[in-house]
N, C-alpha and C. Protein backbone atom coordinates (compact mmCIF):
# COMPACT_ATOMS: atom_id res chain seq x y z
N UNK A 1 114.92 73.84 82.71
CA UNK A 1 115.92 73.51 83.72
C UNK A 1 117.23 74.29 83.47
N UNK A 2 117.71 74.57 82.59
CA UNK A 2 118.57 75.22 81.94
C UNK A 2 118.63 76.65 82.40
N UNK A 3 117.40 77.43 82.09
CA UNK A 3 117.29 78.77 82.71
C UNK A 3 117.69 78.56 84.59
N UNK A 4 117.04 77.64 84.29
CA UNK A 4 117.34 77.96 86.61
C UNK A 4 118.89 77.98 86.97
N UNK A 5 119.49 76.94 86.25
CA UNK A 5 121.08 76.70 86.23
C UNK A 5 121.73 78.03 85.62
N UNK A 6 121.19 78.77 84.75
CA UNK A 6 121.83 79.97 84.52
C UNK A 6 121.77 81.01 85.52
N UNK A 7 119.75 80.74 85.89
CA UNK A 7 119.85 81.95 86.72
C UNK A 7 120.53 81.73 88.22
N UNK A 8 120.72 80.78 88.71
CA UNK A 8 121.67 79.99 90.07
C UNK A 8 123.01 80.58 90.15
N UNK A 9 123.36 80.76 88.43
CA UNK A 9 124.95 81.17 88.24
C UNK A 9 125.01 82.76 88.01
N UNK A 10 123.88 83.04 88.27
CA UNK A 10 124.34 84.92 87.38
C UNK A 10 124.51 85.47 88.70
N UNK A 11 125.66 86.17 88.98
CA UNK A 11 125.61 86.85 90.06
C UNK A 11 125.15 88.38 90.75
N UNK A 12 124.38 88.55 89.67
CA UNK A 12 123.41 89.99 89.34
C UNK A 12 122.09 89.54 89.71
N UNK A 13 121.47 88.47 89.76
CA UNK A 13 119.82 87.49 90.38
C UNK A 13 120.09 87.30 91.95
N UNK A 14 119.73 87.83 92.21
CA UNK A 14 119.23 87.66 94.12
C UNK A 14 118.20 86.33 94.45
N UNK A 15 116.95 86.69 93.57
CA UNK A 15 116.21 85.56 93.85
C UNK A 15 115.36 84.80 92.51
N UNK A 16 115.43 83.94 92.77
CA UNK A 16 114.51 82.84 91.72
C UNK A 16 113.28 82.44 91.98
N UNK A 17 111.97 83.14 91.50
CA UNK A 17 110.61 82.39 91.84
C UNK A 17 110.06 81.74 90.27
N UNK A 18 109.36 80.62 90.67
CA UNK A 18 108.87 80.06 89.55
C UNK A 18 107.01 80.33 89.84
N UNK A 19 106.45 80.86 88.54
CA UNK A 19 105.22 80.71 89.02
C UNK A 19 104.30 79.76 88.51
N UNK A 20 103.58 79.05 90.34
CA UNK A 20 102.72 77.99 89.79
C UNK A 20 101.44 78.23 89.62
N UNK A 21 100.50 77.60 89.20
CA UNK A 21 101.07 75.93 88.51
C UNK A 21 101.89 76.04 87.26
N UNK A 22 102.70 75.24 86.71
CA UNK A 22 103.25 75.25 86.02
C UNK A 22 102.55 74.33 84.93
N UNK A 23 102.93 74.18 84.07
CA UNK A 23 101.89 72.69 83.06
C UNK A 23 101.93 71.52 83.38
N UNK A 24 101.19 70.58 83.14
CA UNK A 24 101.06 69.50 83.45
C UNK A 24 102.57 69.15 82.96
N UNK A 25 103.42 69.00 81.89
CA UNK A 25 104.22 68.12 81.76
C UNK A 25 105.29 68.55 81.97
N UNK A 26 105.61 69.54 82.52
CA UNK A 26 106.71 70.32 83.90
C UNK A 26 106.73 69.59 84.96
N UNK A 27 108.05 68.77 85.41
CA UNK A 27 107.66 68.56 87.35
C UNK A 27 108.04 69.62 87.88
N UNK A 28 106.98 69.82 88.40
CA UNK A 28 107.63 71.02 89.84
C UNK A 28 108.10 71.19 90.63
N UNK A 29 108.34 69.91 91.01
CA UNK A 29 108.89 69.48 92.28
C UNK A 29 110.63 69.91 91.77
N UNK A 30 110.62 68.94 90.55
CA UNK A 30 112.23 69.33 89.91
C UNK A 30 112.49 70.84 89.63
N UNK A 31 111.76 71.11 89.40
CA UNK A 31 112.01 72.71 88.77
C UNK A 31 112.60 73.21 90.15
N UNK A 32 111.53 72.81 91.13
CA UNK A 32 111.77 73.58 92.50
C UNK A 32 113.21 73.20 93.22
N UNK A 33 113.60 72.06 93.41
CA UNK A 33 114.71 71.60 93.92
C UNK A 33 115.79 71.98 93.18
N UNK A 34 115.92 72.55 92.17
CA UNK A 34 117.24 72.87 91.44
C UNK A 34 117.36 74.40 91.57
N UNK A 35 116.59 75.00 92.12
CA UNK A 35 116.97 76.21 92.24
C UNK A 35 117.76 76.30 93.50
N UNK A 36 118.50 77.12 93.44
CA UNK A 36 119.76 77.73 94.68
C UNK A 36 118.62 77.77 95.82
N UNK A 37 119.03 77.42 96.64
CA UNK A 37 118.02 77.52 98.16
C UNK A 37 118.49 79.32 98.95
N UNK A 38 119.50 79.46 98.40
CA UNK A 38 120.45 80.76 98.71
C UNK A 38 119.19 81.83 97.88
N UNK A 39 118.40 81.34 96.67
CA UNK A 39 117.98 82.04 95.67
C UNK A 39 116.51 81.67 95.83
N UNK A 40 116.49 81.04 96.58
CA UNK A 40 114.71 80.74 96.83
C UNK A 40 114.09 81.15 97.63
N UNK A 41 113.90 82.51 96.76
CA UNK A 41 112.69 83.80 97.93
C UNK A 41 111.31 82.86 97.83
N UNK A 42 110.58 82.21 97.18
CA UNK A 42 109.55 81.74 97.54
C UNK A 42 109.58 80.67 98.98
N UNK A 43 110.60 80.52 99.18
CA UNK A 43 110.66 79.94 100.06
C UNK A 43 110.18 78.21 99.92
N UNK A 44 110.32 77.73 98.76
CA UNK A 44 109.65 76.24 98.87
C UNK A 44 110.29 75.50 98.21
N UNK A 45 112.14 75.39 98.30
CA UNK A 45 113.17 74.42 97.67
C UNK A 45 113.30 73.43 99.41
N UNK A 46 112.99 72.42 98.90
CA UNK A 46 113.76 71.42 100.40
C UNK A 46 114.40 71.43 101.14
N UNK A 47 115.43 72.24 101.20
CA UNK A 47 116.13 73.08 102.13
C UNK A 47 115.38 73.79 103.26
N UNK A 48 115.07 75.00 102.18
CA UNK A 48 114.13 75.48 103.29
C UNK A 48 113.25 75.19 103.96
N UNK A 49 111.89 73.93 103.45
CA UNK A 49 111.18 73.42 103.82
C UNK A 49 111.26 72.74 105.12
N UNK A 50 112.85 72.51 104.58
CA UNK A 50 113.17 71.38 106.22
C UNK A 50 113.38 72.66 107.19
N UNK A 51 114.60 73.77 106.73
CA UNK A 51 114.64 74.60 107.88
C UNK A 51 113.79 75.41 108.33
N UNK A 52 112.36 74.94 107.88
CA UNK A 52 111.09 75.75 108.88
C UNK A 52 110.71 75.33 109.51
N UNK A 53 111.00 73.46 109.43
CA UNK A 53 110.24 72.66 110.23
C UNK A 53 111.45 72.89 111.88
N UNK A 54 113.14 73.13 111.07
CA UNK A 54 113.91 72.87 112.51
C UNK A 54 113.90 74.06 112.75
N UNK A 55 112.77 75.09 112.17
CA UNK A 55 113.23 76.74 113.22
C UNK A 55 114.38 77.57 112.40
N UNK A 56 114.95 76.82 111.10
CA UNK A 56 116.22 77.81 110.53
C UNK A 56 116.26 77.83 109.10
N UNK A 57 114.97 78.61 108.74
CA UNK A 57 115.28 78.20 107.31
C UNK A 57 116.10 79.65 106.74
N UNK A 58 116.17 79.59 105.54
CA UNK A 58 117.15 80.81 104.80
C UNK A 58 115.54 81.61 104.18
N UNK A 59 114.39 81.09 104.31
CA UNK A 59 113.54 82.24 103.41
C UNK A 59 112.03 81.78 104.34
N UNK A 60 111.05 82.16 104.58
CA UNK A 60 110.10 81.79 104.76
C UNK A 60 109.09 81.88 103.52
N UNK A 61 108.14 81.37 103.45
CA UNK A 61 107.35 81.50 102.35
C UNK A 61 106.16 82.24 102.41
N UNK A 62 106.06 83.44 101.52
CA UNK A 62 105.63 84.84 101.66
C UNK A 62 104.39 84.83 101.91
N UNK A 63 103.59 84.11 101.58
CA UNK A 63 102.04 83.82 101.94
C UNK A 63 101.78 84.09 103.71
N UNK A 64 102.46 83.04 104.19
CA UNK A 64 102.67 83.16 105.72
C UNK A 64 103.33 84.12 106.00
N UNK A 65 104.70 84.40 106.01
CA UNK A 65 105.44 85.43 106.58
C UNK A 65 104.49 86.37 106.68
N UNK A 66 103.94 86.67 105.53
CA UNK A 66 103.26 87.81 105.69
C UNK A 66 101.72 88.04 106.47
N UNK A 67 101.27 86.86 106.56
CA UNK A 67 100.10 86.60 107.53
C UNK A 67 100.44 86.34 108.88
N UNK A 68 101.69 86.25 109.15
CA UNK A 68 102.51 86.10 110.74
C UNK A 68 102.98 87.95 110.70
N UNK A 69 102.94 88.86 109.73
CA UNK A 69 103.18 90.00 110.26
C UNK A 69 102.25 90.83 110.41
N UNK A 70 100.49 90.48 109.29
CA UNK A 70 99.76 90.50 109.82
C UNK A 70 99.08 90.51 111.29
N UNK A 71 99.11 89.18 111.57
CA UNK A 71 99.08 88.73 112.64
C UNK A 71 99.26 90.00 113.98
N UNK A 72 101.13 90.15 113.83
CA UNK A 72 101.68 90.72 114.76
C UNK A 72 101.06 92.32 114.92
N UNK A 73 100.61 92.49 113.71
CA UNK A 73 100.79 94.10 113.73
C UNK A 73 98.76 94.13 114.60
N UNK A 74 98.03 93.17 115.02
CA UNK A 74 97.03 93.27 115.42
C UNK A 74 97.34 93.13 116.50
N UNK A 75 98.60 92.90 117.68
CA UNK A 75 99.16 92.97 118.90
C UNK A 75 98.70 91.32 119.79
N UNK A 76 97.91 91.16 119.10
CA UNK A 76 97.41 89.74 119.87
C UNK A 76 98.72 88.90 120.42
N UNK A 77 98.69 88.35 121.23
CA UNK A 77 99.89 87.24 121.75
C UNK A 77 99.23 85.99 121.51
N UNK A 78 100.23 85.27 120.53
CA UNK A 78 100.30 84.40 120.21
C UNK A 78 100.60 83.02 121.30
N UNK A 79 101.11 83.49 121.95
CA UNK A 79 101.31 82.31 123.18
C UNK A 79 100.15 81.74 123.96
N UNK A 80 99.39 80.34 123.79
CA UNK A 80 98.74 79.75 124.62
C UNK A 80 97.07 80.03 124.28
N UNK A 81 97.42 80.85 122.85
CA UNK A 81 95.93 81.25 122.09
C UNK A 81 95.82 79.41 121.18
N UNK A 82 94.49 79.64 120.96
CA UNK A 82 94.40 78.55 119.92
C UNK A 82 94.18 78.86 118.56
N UNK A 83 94.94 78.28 117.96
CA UNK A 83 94.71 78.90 116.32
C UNK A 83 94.43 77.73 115.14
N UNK A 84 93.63 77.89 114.18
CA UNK A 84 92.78 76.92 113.28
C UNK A 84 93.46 77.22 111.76
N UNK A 85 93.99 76.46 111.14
CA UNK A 85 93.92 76.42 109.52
C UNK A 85 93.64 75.41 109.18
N UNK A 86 92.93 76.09 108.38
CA UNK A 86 91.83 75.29 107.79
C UNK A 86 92.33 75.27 106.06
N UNK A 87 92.58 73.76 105.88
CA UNK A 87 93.51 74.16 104.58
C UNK A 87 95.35 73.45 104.83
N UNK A 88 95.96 72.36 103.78
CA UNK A 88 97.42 71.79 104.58
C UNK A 88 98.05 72.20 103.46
N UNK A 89 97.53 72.83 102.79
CA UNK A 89 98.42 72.98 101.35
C UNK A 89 100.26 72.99 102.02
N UNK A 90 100.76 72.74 100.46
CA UNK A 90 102.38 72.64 101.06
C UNK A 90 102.71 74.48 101.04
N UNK A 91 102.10 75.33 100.05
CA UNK A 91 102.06 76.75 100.28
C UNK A 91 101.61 77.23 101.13
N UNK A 92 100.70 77.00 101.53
CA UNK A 92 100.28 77.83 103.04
C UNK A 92 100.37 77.10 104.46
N UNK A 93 99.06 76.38 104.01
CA UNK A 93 98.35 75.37 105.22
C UNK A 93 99.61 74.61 106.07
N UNK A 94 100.65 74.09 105.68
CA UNK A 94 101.40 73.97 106.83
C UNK A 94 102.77 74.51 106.91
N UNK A 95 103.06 75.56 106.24
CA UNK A 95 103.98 76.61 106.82
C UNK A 95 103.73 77.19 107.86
N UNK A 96 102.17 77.41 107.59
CA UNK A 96 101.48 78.03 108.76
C UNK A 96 101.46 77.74 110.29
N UNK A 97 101.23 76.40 109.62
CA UNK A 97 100.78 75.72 111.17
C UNK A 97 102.29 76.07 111.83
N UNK A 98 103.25 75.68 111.50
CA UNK A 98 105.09 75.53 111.71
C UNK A 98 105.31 77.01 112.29
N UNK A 99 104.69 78.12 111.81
CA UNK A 99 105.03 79.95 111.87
C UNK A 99 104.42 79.73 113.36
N UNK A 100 102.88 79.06 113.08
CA UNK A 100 102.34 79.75 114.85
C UNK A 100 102.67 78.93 115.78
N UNK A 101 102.79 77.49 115.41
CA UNK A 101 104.10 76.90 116.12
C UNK A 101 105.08 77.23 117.11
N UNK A 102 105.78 77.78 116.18
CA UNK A 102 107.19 78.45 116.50
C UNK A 102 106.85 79.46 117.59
N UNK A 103 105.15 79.77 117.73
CA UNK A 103 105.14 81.64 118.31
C UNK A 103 104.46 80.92 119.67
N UNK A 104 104.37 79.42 119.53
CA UNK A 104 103.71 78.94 121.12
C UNK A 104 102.24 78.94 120.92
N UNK A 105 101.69 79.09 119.54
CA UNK A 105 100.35 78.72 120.02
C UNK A 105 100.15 77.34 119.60
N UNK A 106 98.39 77.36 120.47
CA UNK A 106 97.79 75.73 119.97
C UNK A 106 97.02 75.53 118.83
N UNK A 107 97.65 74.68 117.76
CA UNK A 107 97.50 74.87 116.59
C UNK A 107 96.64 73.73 116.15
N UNK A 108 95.58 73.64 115.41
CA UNK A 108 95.40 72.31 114.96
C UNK A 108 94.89 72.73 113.58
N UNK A 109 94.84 71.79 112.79
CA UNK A 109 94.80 71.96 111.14
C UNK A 109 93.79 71.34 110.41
N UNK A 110 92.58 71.83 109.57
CA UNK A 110 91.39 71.11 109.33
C UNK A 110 91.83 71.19 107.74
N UNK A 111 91.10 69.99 107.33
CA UNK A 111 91.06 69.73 105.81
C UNK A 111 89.87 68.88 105.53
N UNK A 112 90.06 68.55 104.05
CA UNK A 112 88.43 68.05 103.78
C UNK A 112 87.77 67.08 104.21
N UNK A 113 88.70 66.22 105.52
CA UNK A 113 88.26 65.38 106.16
C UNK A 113 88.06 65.27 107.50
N UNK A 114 88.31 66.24 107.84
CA UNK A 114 88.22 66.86 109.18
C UNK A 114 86.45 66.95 109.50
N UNK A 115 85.60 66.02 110.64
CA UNK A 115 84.62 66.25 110.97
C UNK A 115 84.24 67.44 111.87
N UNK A 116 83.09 68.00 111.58
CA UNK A 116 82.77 68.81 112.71
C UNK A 116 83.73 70.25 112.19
N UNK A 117 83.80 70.69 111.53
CA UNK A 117 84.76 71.74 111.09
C UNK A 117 84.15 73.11 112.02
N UNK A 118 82.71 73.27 112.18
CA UNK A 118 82.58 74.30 112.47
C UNK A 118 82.68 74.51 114.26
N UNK A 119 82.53 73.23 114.71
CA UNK A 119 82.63 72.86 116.07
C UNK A 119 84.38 73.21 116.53
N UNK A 120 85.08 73.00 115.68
CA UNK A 120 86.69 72.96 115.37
C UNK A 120 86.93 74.71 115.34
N UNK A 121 86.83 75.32 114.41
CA UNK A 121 86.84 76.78 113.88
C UNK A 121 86.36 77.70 114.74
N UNK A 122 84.83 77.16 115.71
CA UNK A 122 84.48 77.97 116.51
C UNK A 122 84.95 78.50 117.86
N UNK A 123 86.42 77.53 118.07
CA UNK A 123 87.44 77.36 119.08
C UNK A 123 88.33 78.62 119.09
N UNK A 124 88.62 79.14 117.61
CA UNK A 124 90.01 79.61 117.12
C UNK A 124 89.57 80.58 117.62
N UNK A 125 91.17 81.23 118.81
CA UNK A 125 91.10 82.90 118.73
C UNK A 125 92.01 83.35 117.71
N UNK A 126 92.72 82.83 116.72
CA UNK A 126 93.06 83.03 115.49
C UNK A 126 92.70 81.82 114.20
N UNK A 127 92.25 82.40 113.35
CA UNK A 127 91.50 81.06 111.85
C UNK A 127 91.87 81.44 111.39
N UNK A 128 92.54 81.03 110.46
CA UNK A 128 93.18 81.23 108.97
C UNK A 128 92.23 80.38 107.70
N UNK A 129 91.61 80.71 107.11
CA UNK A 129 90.93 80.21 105.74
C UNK A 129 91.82 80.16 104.68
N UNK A 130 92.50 78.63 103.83
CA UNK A 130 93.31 78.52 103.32
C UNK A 130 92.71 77.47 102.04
N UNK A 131 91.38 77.01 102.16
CA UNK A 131 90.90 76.16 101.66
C UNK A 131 90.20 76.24 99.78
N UNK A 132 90.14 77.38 99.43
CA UNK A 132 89.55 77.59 98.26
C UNK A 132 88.70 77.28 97.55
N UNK A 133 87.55 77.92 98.63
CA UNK A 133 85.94 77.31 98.67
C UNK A 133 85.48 78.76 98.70
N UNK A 134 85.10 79.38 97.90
CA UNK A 134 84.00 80.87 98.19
C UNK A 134 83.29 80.92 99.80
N UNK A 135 83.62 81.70 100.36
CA UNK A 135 82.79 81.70 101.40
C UNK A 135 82.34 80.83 102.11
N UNK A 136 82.84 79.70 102.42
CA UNK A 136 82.83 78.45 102.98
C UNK A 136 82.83 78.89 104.82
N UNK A 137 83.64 79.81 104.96
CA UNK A 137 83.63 80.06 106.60
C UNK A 137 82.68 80.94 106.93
N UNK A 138 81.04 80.70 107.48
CA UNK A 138 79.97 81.96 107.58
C UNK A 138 80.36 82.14 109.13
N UNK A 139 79.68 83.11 109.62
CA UNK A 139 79.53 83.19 110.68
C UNK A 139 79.40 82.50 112.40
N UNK A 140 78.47 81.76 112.04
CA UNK A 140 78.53 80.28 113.07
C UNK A 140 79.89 79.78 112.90
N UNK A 141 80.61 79.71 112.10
CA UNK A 141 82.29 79.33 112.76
C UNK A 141 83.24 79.97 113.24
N UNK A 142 82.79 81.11 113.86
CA UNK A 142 83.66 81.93 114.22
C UNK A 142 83.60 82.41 115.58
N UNK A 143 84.50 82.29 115.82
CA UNK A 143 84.66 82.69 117.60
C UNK A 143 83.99 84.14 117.76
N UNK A 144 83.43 84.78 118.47
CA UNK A 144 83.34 86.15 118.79
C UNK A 144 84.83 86.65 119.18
N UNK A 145 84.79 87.76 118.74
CA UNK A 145 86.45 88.33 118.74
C UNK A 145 87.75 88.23 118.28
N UNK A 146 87.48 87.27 117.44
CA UNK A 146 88.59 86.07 116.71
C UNK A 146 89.16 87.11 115.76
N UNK A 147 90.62 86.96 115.19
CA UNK A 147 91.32 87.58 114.27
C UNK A 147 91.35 86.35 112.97
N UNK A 148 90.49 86.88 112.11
CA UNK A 148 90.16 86.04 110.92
C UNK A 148 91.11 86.18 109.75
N UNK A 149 91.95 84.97 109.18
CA UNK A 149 93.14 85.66 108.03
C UNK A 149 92.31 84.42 106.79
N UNK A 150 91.69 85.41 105.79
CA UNK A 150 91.11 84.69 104.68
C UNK A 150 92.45 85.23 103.76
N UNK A 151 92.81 83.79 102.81
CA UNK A 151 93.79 83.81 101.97
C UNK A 151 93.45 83.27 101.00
N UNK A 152 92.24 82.96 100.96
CA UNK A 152 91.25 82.26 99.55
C UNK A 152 91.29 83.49 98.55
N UNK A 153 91.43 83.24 97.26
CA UNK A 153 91.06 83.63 96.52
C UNK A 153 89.87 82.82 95.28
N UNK A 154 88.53 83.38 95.58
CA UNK A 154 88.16 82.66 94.32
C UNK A 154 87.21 83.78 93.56
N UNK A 155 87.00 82.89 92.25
CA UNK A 155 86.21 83.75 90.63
C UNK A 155 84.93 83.75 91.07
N UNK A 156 83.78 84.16 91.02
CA UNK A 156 82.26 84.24 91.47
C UNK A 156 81.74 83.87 89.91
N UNK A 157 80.83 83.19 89.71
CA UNK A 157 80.54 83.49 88.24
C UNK A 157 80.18 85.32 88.17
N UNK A 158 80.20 86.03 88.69
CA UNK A 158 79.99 87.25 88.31
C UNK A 158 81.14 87.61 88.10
N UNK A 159 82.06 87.03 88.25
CA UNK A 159 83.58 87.84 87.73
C UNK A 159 84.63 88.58 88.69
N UNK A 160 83.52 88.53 90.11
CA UNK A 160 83.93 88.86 91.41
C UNK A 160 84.92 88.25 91.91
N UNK A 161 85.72 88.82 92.69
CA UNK A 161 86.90 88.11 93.40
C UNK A 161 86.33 87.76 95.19
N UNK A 162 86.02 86.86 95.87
CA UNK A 162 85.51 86.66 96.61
C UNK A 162 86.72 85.91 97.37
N UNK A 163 86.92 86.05 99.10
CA UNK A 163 87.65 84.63 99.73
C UNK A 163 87.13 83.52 99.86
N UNK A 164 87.47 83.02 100.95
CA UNK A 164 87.00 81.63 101.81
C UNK A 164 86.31 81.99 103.35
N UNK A 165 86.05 83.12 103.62
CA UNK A 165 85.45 83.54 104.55
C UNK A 165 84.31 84.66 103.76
N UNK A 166 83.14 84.27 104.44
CA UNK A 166 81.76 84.91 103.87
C UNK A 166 82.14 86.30 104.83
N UNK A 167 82.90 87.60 104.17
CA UNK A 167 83.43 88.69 104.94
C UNK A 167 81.90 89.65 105.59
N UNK A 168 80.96 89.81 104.82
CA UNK A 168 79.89 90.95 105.19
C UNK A 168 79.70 90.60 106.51
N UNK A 169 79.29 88.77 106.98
CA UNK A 169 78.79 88.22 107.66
C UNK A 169 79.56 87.59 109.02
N UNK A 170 80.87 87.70 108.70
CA UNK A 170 81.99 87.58 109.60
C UNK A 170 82.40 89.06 110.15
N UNK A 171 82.58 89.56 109.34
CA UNK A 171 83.60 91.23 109.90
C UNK A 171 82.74 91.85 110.99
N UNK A 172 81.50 91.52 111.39
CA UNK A 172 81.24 92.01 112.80
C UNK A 172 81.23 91.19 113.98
N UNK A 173 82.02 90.05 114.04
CA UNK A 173 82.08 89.16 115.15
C UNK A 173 83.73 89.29 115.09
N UNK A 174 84.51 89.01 114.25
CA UNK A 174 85.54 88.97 114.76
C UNK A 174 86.77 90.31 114.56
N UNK A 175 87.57 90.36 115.31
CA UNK A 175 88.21 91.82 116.20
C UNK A 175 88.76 92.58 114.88
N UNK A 176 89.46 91.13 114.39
CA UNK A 176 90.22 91.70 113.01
C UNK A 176 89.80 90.93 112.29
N UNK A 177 90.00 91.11 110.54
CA UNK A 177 89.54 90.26 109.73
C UNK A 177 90.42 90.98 108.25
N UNK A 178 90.85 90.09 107.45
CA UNK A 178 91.24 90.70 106.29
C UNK A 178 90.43 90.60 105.14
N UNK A 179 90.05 91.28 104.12
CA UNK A 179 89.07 91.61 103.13
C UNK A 179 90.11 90.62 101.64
N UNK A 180 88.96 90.35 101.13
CA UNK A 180 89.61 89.75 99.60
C UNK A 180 89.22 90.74 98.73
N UNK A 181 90.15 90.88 97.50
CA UNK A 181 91.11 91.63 97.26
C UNK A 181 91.54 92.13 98.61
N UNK A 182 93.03 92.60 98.55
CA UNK A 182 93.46 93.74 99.55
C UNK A 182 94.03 93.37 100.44
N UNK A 183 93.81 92.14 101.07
CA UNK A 183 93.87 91.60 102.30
C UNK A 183 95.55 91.05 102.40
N UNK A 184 95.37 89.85 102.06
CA UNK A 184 96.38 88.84 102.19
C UNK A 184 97.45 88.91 100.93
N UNK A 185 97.00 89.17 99.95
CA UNK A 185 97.98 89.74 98.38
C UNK A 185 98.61 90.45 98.77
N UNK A 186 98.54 91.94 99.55
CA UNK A 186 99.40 92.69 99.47
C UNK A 186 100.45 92.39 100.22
N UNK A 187 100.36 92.05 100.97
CA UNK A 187 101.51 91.14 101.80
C UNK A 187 102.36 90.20 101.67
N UNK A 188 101.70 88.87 100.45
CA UNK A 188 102.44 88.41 100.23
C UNK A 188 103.53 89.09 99.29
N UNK A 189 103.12 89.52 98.47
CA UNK A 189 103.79 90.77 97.61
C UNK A 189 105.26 91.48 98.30
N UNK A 190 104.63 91.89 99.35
CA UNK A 190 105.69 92.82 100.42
C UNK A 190 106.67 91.80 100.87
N UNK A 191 106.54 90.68 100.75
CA UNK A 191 107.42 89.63 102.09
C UNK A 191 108.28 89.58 100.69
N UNK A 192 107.80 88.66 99.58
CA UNK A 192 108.64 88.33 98.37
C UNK A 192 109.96 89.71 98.03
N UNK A 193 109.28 90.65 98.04
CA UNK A 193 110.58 91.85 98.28
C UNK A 193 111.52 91.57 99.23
N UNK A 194 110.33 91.25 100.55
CA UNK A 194 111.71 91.26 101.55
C UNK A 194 112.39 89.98 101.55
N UNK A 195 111.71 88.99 101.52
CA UNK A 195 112.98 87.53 101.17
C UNK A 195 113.70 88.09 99.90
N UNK A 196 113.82 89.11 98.78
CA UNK A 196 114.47 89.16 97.67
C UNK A 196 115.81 90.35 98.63
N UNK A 197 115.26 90.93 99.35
CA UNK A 197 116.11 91.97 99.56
C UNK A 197 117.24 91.46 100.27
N UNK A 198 116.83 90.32 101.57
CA UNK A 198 116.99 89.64 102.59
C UNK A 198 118.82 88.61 101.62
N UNK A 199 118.12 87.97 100.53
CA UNK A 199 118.76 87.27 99.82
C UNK A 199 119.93 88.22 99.04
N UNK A 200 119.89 89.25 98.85
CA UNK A 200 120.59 90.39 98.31
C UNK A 200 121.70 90.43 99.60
N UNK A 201 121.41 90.42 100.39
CA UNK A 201 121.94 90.92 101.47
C UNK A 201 123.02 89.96 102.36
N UNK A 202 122.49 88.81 101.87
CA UNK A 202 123.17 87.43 102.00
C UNK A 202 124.67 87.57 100.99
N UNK A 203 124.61 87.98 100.23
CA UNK A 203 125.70 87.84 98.89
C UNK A 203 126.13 89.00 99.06
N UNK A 204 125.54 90.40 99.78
CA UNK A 204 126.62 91.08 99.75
C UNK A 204 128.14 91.27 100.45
């Protein structure tokens, strides 16, 4: 706690990310709330949280941002499309929902209790896979033409890095699709610069 209060005060630190999970006998929640919201490029101090929900936050959180520029750079219009995440995590799953929200589409949000998932998924002209299940989304859930954003990362016992969308078996039904490795990392990567730069830019 000490380090965050230093780094809050150094006026040479632009931004403060903590990386999770942290250990069990860390709260995170505390860790997270004491950092400068001015300084929270991850985008996930309470502050911001709230100002995504009212439309004004100071950072978005890079996972999304960067799957909303994704998104954009495939030209699709977001207005009056229906879009699926699958997955509520407080990191992705409903920033998300809040990003396509904001852009006018119809959003609805599946999790592990959600019946009928594939009946649900097979709707989306945009799905987002957020759930962290290997290949959990095959083919039969996917719209023909659909822009697919897998953000799963998981281990294969072969040592493989695999998503949450079965890609061989998806990437010829839908228009766009992002690949694990490669896909969704590099982006979040890119946004965290730009909320760091963004935050730089605030203090200058």
């Amino acid at each position: 706690m000490k380090l965050i209060h230093d780094l809050n005060g150094d006026k040479s630190i632009h931004g403060v990310l903590v990386q999770l999970p942290l250990p069990k006998h860390i709260a995170t929640d505390k860790i997270i709330a004491a950092i400068d919201p001015h300084k929270d490029v991850d985008g996930f101090h309470p502050y911001n949280v709230g100002g995504l929900v009212t439309g004004s936050p100071l950072f978005i959180p890079c996972t999304p941002r960067g799957i909303m520029e994704l998104i954009a750079r495939t030209g699709i219009e977001l207005a009056g499309k229906e879009a699926v995440v699958v997955g509520r995590s407080n990191i992705v799953g409903k920033p998300m929902a809040l990003l396509l929200l904001a852009q006018n589409a119809t959003v609805t949000m599946c999790h592990s209790k959600t019946i009928d998932l594939p009946a649900v998924t097979s709707r989306a002209d945009v799905l987002i896979a957020a759930i962290g299940k290997a290949r959990m989304i095959t083919a039969n859930m996917v719209k023909e033409g659909a822009v697919v954003i897998d953000v799963g990362v998981n281990r294969l016992d072969t040592g493989k890095l695999a998503g949450d969308v079965a890609f061989d078996e998806v990437a010829p039904k839908a228009s766009y699709i992002t690949p694990v490795p490669g896909g969704v990392g590099p982006m979040t990567i890119a946004m965290l610069m730009k909320n760091t730069l963004d935050a730089a830019k605030m203090k200058a």
